[in-house]
N, C-alpha and C. Protein backbone atom coordinates (compact mmCIF):
# COMPACT_ATOMS: atom_id res chain seq x y z
N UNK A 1 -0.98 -37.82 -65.07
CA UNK A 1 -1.19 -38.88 -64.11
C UNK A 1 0.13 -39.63 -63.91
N UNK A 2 0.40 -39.57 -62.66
CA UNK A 2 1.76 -40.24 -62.35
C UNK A 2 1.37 -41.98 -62.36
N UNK A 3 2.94 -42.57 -62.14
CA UNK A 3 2.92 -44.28 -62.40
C UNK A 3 1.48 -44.89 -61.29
N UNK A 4 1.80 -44.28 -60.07
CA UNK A 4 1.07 -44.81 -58.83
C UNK A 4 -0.70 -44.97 -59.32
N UNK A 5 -0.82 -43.74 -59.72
CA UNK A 5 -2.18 -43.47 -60.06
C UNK A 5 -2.52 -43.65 -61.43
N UNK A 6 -1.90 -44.63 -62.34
CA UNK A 6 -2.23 -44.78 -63.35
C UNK A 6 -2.61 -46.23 -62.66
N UNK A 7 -1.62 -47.38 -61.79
CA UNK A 7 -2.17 -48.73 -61.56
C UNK A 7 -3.08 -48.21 -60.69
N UNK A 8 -3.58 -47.50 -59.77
CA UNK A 8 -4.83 -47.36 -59.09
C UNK A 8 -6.19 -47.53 -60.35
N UNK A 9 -5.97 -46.77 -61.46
CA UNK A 9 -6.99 -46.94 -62.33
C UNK A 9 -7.10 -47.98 -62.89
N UNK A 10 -5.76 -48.62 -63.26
CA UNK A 10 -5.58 -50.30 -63.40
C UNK A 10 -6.90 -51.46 -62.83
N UNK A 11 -6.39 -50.99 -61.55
CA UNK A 11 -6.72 -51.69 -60.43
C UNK A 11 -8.80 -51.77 -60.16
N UNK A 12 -8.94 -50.48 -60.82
CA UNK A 12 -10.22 -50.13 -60.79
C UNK A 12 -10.80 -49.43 -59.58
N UNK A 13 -9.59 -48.56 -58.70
CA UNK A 13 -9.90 -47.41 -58.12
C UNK A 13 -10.30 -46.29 -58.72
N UNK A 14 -11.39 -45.24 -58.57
CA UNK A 14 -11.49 -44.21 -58.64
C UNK A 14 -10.75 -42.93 -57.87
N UNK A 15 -10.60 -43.41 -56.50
CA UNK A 15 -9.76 -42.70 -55.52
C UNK A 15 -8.81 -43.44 -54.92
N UNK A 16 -7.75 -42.74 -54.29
CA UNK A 16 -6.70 -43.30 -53.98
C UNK A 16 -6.98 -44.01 -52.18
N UNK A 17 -6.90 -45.22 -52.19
CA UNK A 17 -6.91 -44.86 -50.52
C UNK A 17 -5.95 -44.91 -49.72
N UNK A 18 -6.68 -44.47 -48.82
CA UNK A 18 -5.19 -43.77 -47.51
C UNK A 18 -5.05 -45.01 -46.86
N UNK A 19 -3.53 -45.09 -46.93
CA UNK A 19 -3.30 -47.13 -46.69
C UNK A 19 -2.48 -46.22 -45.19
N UNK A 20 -2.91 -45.45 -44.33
CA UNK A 20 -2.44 -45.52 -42.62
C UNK A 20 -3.71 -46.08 -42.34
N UNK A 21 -5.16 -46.31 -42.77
CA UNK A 21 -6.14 -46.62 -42.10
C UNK A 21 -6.52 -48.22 -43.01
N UNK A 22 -7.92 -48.78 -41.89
CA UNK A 22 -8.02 -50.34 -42.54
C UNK A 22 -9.40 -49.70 -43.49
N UNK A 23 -9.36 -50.89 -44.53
CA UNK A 23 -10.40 -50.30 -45.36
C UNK A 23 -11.36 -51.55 -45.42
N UNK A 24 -12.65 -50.97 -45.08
CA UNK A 24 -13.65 -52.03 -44.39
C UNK A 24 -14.48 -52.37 -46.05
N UNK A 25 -15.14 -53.58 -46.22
CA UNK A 25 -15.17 -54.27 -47.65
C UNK A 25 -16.95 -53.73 -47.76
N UNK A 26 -17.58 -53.82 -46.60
CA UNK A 26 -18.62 -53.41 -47.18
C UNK A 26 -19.03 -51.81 -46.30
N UNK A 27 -20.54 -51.28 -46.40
CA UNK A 27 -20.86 -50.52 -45.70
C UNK A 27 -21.40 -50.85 -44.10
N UNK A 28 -21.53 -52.06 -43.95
CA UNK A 28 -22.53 -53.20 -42.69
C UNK A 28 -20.73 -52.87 -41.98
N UNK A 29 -19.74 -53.06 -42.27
CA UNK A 29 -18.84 -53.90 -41.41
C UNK A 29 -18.33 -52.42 -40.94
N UNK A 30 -18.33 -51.01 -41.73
CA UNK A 30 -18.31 -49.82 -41.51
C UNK A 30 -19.14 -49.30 -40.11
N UNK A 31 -20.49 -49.31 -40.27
CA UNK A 31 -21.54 -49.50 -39.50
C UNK A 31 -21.13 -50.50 -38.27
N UNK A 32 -21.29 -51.62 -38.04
CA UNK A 32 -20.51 -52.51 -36.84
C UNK A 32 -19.74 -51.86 -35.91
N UNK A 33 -18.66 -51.46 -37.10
CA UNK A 33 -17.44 -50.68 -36.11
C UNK A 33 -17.82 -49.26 -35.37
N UNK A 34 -18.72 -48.99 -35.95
CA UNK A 34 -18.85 -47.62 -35.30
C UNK A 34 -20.10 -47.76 -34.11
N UNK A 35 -20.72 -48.83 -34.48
CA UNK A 35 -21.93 -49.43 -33.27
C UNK A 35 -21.03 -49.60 -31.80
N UNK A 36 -19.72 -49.93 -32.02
CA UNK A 36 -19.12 -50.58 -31.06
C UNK A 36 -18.48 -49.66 -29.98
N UNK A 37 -18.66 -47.89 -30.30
CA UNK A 37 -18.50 -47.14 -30.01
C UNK A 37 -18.85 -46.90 -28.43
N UNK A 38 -18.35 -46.86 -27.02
CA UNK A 38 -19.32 -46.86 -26.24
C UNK A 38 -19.83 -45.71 -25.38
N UNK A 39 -19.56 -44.57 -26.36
CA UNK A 39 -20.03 -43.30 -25.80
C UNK A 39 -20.96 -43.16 -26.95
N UNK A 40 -22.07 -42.63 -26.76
CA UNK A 40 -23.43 -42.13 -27.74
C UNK A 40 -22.86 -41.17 -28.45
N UNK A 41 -22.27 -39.77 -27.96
CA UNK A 41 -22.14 -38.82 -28.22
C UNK A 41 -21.10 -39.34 -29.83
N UNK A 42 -19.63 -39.88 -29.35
CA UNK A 42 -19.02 -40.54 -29.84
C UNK A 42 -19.69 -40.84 -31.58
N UNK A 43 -20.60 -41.94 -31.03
CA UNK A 43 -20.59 -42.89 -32.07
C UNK A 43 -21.77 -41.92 -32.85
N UNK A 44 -22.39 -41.20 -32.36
CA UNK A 44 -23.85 -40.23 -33.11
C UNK A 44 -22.76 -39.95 -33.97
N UNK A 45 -21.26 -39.10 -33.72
CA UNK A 45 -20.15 -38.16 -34.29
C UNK A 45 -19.88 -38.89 -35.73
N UNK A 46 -19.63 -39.55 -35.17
CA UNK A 46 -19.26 -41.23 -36.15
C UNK A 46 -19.80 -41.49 -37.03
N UNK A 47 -21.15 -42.01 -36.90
CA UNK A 47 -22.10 -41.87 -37.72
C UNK A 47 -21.95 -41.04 -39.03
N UNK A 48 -22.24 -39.43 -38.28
CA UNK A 48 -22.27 -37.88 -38.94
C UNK A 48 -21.01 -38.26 -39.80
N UNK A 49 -19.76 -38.50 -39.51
CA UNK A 49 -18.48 -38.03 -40.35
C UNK A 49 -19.03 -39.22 -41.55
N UNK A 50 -19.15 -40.62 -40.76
CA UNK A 50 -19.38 -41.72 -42.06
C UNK A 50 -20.28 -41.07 -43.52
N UNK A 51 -21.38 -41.15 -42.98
CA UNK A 51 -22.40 -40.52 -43.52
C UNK A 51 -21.90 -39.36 -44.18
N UNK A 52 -21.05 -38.23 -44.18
CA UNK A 52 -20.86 -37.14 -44.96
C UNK A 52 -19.64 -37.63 -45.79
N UNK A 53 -18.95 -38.56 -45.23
CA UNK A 53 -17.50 -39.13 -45.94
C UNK A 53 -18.50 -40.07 -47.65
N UNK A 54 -19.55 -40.66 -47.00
CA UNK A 54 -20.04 -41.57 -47.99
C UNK A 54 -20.38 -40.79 -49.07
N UNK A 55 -21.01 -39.54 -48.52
CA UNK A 55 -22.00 -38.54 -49.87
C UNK A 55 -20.68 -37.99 -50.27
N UNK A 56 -19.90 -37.72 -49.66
CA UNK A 56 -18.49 -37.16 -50.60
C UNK A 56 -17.92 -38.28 -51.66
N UNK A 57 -18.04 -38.98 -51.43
CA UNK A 57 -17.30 -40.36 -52.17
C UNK A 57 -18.47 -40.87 -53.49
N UNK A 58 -19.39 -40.54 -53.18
CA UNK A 58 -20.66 -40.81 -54.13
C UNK A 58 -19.98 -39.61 -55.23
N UNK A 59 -20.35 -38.30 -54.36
CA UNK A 59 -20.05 -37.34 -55.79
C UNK A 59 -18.78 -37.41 -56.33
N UNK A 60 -17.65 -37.92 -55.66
CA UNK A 60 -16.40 -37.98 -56.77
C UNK A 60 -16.52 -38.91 -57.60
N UNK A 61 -17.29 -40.20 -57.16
CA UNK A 61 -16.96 -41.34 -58.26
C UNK A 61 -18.25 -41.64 -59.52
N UNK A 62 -18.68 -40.11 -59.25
CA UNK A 62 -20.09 -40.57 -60.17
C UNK A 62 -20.30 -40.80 -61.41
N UNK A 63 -18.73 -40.22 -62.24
CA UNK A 63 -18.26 -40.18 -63.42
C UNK A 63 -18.57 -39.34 -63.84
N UNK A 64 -18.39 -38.74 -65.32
CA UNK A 64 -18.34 -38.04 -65.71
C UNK A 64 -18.90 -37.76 -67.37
């Protein structure tokens, strides 16, 4: 484990996050943003990626 990812565990990350994007505090403010979408097709997409990004993030941090 390199320096970076030793204070991420510090810090009480499990995963590292990708600091080019904003990182929303709850799941509601996640949801919001993607409501605001104004194509259906769009935001259904949106939804789908959230939703499969979340169950991915469940099984990495489930411990071990």
């Amino acid at each position: 484990m390199n320096a970076r990812q030793e204070k991420l565990k510090e810090e009480g990350y499990c995963l590292e996050p990708i600091g080019l994007f904003h990182t929303y505090e709850t799941i509601e403010e996640l949801q919001e943003y993607v409501e605001g979408f104004s194509n259906d097709e769009n935001k259904a997409l949106a939804q789908l990626i959230m939703s499969l990004t979340w169950n991915t993030c469940a099984h990495l941090t489930k411990g071990e």
